[in-house]
Protein backbone atom coordinates (compact mmCIF):
# COMPACT_ATOMS: atom_id res chain seq x y z
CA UNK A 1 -10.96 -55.20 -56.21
CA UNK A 2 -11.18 -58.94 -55.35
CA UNK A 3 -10.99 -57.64 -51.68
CA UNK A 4 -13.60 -55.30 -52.09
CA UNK A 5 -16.26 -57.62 -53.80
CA UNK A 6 -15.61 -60.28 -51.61
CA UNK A 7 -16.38 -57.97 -48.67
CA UNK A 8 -19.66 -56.39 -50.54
CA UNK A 9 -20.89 -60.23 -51.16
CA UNK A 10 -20.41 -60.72 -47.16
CA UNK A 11 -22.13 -57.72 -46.59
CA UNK A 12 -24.72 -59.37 -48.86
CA UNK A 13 -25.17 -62.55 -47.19
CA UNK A 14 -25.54 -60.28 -43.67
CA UNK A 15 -28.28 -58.14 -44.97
CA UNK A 16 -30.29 -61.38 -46.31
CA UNK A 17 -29.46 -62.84 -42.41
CA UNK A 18 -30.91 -59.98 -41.45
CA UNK A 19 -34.14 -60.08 -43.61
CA UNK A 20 -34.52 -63.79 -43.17
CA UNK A 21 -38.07 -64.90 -42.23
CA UNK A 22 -38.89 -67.77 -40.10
CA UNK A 23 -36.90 -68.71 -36.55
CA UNK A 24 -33.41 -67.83 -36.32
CA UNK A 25 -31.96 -71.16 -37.14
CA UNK A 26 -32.49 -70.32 -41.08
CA UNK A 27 -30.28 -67.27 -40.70
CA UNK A 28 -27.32 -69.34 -39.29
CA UNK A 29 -26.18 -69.93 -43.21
CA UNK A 30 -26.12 -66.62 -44.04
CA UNK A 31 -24.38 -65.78 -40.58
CA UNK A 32 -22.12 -68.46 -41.28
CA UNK A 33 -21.07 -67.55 -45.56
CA UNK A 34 -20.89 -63.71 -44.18
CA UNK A 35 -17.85 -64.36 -42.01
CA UNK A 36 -16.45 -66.63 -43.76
CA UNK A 37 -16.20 -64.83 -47.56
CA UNK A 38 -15.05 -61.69 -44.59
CA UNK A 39 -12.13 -63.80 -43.39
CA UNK A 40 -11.16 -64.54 -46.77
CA UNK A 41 -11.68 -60.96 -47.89
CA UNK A 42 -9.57 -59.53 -45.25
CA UNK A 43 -6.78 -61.82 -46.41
CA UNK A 44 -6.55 -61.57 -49.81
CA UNK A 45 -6.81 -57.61 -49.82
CA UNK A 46 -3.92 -55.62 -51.01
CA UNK A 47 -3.15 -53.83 -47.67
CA UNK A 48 -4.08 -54.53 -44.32
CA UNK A 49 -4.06 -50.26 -43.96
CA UNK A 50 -6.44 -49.65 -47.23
CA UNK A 51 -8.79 -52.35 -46.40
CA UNK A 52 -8.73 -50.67 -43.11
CA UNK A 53 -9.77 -47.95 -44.43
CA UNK A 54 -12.55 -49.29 -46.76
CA UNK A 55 -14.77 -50.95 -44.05
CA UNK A 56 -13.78 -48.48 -41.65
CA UNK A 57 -15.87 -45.81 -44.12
CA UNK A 58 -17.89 -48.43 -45.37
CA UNK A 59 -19.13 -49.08 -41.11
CA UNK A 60 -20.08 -45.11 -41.00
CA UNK A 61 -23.22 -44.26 -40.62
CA UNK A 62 -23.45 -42.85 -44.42
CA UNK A 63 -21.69 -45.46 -45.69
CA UNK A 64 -23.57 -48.65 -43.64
CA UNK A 65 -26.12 -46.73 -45.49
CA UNK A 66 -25.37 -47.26 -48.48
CA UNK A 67 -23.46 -50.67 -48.17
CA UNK A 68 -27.43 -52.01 -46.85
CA UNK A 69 -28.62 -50.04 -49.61
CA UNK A 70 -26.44 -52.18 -52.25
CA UNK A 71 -27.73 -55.00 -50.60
CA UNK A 72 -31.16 -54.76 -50.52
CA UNK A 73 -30.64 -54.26 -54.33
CA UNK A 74 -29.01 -57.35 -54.66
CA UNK A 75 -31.53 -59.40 -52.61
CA UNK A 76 -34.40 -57.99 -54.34
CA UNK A 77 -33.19 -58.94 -57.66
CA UNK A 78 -32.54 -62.16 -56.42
CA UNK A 79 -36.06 -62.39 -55.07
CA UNK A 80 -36.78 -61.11 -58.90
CA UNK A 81 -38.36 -58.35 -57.36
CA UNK A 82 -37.19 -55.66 -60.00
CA UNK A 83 -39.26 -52.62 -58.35
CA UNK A 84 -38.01 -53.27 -55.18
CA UNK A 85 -34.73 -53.17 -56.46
CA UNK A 86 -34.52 -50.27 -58.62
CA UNK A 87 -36.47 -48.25 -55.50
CA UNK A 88 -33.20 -49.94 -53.37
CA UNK A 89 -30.31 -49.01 -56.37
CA UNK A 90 -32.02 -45.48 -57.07
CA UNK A 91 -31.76 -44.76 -53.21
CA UNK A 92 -27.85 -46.07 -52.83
CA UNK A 93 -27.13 -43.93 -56.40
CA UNK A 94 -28.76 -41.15 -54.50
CA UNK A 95 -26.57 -41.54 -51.08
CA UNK A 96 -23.41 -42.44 -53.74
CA UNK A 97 -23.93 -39.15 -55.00
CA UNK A 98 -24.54 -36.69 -52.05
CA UNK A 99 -21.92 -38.19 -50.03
CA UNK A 100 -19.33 -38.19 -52.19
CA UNK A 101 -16.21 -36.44 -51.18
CA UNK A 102 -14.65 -36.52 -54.50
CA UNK A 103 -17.94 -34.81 -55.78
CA UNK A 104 -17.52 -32.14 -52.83
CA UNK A 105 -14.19 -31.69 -53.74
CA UNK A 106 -14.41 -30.94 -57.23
CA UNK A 107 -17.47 -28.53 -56.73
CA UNK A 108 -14.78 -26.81 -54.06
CA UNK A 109 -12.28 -26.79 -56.78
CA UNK A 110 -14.35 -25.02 -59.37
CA UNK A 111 -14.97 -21.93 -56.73
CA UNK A 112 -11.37 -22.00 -55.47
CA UNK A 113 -10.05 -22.08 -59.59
CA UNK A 114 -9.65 -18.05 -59.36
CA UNK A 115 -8.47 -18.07 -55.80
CA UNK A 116 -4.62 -19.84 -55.76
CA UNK A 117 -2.55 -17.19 -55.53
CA UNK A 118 0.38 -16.74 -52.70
CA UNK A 119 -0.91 -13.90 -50.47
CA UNK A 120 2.74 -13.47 -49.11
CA UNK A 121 3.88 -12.34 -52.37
CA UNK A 122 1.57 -9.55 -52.46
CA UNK A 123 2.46 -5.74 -51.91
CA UNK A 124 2.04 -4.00 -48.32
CA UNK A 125 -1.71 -2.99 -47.40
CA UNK A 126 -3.34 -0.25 -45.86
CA UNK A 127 -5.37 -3.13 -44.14
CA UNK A 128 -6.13 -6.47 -44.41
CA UNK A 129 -9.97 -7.82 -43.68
CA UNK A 130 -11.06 -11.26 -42.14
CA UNK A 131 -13.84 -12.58 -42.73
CA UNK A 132 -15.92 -13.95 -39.12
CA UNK A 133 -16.25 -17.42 -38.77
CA UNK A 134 -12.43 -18.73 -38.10
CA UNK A 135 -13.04 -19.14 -34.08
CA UNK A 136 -15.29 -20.88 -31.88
CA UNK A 137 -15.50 -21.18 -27.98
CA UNK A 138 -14.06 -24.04 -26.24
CA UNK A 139 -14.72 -25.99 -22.90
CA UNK A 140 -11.81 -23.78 -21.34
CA UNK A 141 -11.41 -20.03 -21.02
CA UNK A 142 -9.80 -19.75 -24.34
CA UNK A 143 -10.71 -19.95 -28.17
CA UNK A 144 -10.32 -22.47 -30.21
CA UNK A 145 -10.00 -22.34 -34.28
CA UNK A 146 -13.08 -23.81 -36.45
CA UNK A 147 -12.72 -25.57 -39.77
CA UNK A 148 -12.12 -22.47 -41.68
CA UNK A 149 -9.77 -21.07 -39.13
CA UNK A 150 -6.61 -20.78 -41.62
CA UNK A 151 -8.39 -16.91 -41.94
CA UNK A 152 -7.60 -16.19 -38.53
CA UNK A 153 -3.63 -17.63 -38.95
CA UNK A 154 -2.85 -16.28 -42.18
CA UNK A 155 -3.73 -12.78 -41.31
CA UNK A 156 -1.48 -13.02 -38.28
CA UNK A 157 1.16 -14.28 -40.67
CA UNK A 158 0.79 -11.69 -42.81
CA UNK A 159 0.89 -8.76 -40.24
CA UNK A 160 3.75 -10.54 -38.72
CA UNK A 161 5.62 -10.42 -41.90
CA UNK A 162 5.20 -6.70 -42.58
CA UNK A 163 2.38 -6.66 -44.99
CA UNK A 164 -0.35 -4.56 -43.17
CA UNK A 165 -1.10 -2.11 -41.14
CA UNK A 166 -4.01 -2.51 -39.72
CA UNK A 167 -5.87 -6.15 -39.17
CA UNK A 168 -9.81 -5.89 -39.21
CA UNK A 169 -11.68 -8.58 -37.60
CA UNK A 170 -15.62 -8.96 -38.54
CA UNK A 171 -18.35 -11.66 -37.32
CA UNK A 172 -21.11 -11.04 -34.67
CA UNK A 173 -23.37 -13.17 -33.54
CA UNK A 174 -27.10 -13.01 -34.98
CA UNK A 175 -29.86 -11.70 -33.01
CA UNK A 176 -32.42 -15.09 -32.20
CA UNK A 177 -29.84 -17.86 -31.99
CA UNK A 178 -28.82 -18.99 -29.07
CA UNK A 179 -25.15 -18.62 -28.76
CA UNK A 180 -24.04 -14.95 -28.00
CA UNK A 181 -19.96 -15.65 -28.92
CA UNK A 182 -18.14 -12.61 -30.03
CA UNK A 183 -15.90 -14.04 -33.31
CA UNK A 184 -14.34 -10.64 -33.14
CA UNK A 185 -13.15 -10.70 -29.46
CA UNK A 186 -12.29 -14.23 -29.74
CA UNK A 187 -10.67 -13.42 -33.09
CA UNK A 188 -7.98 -10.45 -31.49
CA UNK A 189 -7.35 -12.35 -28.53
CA UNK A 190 -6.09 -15.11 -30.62
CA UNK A 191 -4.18 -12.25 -32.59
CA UNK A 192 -2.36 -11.21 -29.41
CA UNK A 193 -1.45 -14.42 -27.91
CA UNK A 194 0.65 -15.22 -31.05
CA UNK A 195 2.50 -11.64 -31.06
CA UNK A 196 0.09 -9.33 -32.88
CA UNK A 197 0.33 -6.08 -31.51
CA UNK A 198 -3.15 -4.83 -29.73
CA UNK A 199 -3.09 -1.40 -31.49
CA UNK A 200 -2.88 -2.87 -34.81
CA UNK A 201 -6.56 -4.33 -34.61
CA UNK A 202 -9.56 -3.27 -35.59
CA UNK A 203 -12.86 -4.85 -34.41
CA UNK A 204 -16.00 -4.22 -36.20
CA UNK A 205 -18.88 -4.84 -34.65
CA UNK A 206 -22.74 -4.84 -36.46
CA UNK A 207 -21.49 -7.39 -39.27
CA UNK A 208 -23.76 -10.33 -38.94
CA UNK A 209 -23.18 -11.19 -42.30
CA UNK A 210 -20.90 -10.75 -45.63
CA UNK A 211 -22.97 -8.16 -47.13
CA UNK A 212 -22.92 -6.47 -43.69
CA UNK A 213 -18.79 -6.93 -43.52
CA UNK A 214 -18.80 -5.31 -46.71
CA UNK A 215 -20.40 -2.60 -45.97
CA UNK A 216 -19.18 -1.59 -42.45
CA UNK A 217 -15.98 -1.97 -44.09
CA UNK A 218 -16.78 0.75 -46.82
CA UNK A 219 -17.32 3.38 -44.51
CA UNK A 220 -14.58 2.45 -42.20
CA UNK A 221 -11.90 2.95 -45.79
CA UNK A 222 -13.76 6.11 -46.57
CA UNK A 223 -13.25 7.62 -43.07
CA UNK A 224 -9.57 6.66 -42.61
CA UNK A 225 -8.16 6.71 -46.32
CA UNK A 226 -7.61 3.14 -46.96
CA UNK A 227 -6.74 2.57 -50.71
CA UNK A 228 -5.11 -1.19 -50.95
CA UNK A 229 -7.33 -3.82 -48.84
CA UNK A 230 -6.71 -7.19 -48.33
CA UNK A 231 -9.71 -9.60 -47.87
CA UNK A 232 -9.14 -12.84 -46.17
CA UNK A 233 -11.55 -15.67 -46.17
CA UNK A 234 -12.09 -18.77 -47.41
CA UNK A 235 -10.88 -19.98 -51.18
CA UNK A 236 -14.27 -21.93 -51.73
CA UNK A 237 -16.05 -17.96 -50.14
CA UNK A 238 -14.24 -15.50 -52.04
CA UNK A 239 -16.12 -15.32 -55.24
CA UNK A 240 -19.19 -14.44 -53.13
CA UNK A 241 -17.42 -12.21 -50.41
CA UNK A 242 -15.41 -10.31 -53.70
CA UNK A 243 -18.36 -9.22 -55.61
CA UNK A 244 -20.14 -8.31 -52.27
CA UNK A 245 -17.29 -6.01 -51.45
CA UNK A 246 -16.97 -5.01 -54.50
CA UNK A 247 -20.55 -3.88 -54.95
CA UNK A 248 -20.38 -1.84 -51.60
CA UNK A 249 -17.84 0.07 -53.46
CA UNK A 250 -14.83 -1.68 -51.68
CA UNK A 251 -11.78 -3.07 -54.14
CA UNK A 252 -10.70 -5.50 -52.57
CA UNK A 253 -7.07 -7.54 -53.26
CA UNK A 254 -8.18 -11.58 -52.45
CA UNK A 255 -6.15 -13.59 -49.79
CA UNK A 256 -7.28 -16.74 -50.24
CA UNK A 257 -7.16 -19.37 -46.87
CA UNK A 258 -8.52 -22.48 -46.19
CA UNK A 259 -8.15 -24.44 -49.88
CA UNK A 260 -10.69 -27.63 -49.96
CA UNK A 261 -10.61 -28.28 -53.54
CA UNK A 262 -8.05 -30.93 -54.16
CA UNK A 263 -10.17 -33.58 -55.94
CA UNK A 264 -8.66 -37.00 -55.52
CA UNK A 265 -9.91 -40.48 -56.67
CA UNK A 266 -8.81 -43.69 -54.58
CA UNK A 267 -10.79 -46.09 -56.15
CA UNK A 268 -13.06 -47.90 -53.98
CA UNK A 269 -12.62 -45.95 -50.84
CA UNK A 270 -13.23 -42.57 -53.05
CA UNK A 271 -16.59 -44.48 -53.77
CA UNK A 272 -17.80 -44.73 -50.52
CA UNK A 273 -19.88 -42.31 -49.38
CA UNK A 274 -18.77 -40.19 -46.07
CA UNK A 275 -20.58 -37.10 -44.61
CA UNK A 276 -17.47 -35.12 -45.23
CA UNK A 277 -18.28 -35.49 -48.78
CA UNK A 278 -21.68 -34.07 -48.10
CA UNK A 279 -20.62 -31.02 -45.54
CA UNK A 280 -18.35 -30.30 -49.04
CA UNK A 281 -21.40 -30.32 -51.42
CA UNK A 282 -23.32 -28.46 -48.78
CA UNK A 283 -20.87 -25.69 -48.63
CA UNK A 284 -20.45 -25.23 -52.41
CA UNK A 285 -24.28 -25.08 -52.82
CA UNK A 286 -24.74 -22.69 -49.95
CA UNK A 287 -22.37 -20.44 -51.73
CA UNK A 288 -23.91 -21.24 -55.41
CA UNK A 289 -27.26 -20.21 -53.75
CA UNK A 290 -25.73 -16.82 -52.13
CA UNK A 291 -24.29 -15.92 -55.70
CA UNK A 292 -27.72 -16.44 -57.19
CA UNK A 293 -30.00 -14.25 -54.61
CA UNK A 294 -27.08 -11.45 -54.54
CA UNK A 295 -26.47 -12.14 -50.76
């Protein structure tokens, strides 16, 4: 922690450079303290990889936010300007806050609680659903696997390991946005090229979103007799997608993929805020929001 103040004090003395009225010889102090309280940071930190680590986040845009944030606090009080500073601390509580990954993580971890089960040591299905929104298009003639693309591998696992019959791919593109990618093509060519047999797929087209999966997936059962379904999709989705499919009369058996919520606190460089941390909190919300309206 030495390390770390040291650094925040340089980062300090930088900001006040940087403020500094008059011609630039008056900054030349402050230039001058900032590197050297750095120097001496650098070398008394515990490890040359974690400090690493630290500034690297800390030189982010989100978290050069907040590290000018914490100084401008600083200053101000200094300057015994106390509403300046609590207008400066309130703002870097605020960025602390929204860009924490920890945060994110435990917000994941609370909709993923249900959701930890092995899929593999489920019984055989009739047919196992995934969720759109695993693939993406790349700069090449092939697809490529987004953030949440576990969905796309575990099914392929699955099937590959005798647990379905069928494999149902969902996800079309929405009418009004630009892109016109088909996740379902992209979804069973992906599917073949690792060994999944063409005529066990199923692509469903019309299902912009999860209420529309659901329910194109409801008829599709009814028609060919499908009593055990899997439904794949992301740990952190499933509480949502689950009582969707559920309502639309579909009981579904949940295959959780793509686990975020494994909160983990690393001191300082847990503290720094990182837009990770806020793509996290953004997710969990989205899906907090979606429970609320019913969609």
């Amino acid at each position: 922690m030495i390390a770390f103040g040291l650094l925040f004090v340089a980062a300090v003395l930088l900001a006040r450079a940087i403020l500094a009225p008059g011609p630039g010889g008056r900054r030349a102090p402050f230039v001058v303290g900032a590197l050297v309280i750095g120097v001496v940071g650098v070398v008394v930190g515990p490890s040359g990889l974690i400090l690493q680590k630290v500034v690297g986040r800390m030189a982010l845009p989100l978290g050069l936010l907040w590290t000018l944030l914490l100084a401008v606090t600083v200053l101000r009080l200094g300057a015994r300007d106390r509403a300046g500073a609590l207008r400066a601390g309130l703002l870097a509580v605020a960025v602390t806050v929204v860009g924490s990954q920890f945060v994110g993580e435990v917000l994941m971890a609370w909709l993923e609680r249900p959701y930890r089960t092995d899929p593999f040591a489920e019984a055989p299905f009739d047919a196992i659903v995934v969720l759109g929104g695993g693939a993406k298009e790349g700069p090449h003639p092939h697809y490529e696997l987004r953030l949440s693309g576990d969905r796309i591998l575990l099914a392929a696992r699955l099937q590959r390991a005798g647990k379905t019959a069928v494999l149902v791919t969902t996800g079309t593109a929405i009418e009004g946005f630009s892109t016109t990618f088909d996740g379902t093509a992209a979804t069973r060519r992906m599917w073949e090229d690792v060994g999944v047999p063409p005529e066990v797929i199923l692509q469903l087209d019309q299902t912009r979103t999860t209420s529309e999966e659901a329910s194109r997936v409801a008829g599709v059962a009814r028609e060919r007799g499908w009593r055990r379904i899997g439904l794949i999709t992301s740990a952190w989705h499933m509480r949502r997608a689950e009582r969707l499919f559920r309502g639309a009369g579909v009981d579904v058996v949940p295959l959780p993929a793509d686990h975020l919520g494994t909160p983990s606190w690393e001191g300082l460089y847990s503290l720094v805020p990182i837009g990770y941390g806020a793509w996290l909190q953004q997710k969990a919300v989205w899906e907090l929001i979606g429970t609320a309206t019913g969609r």
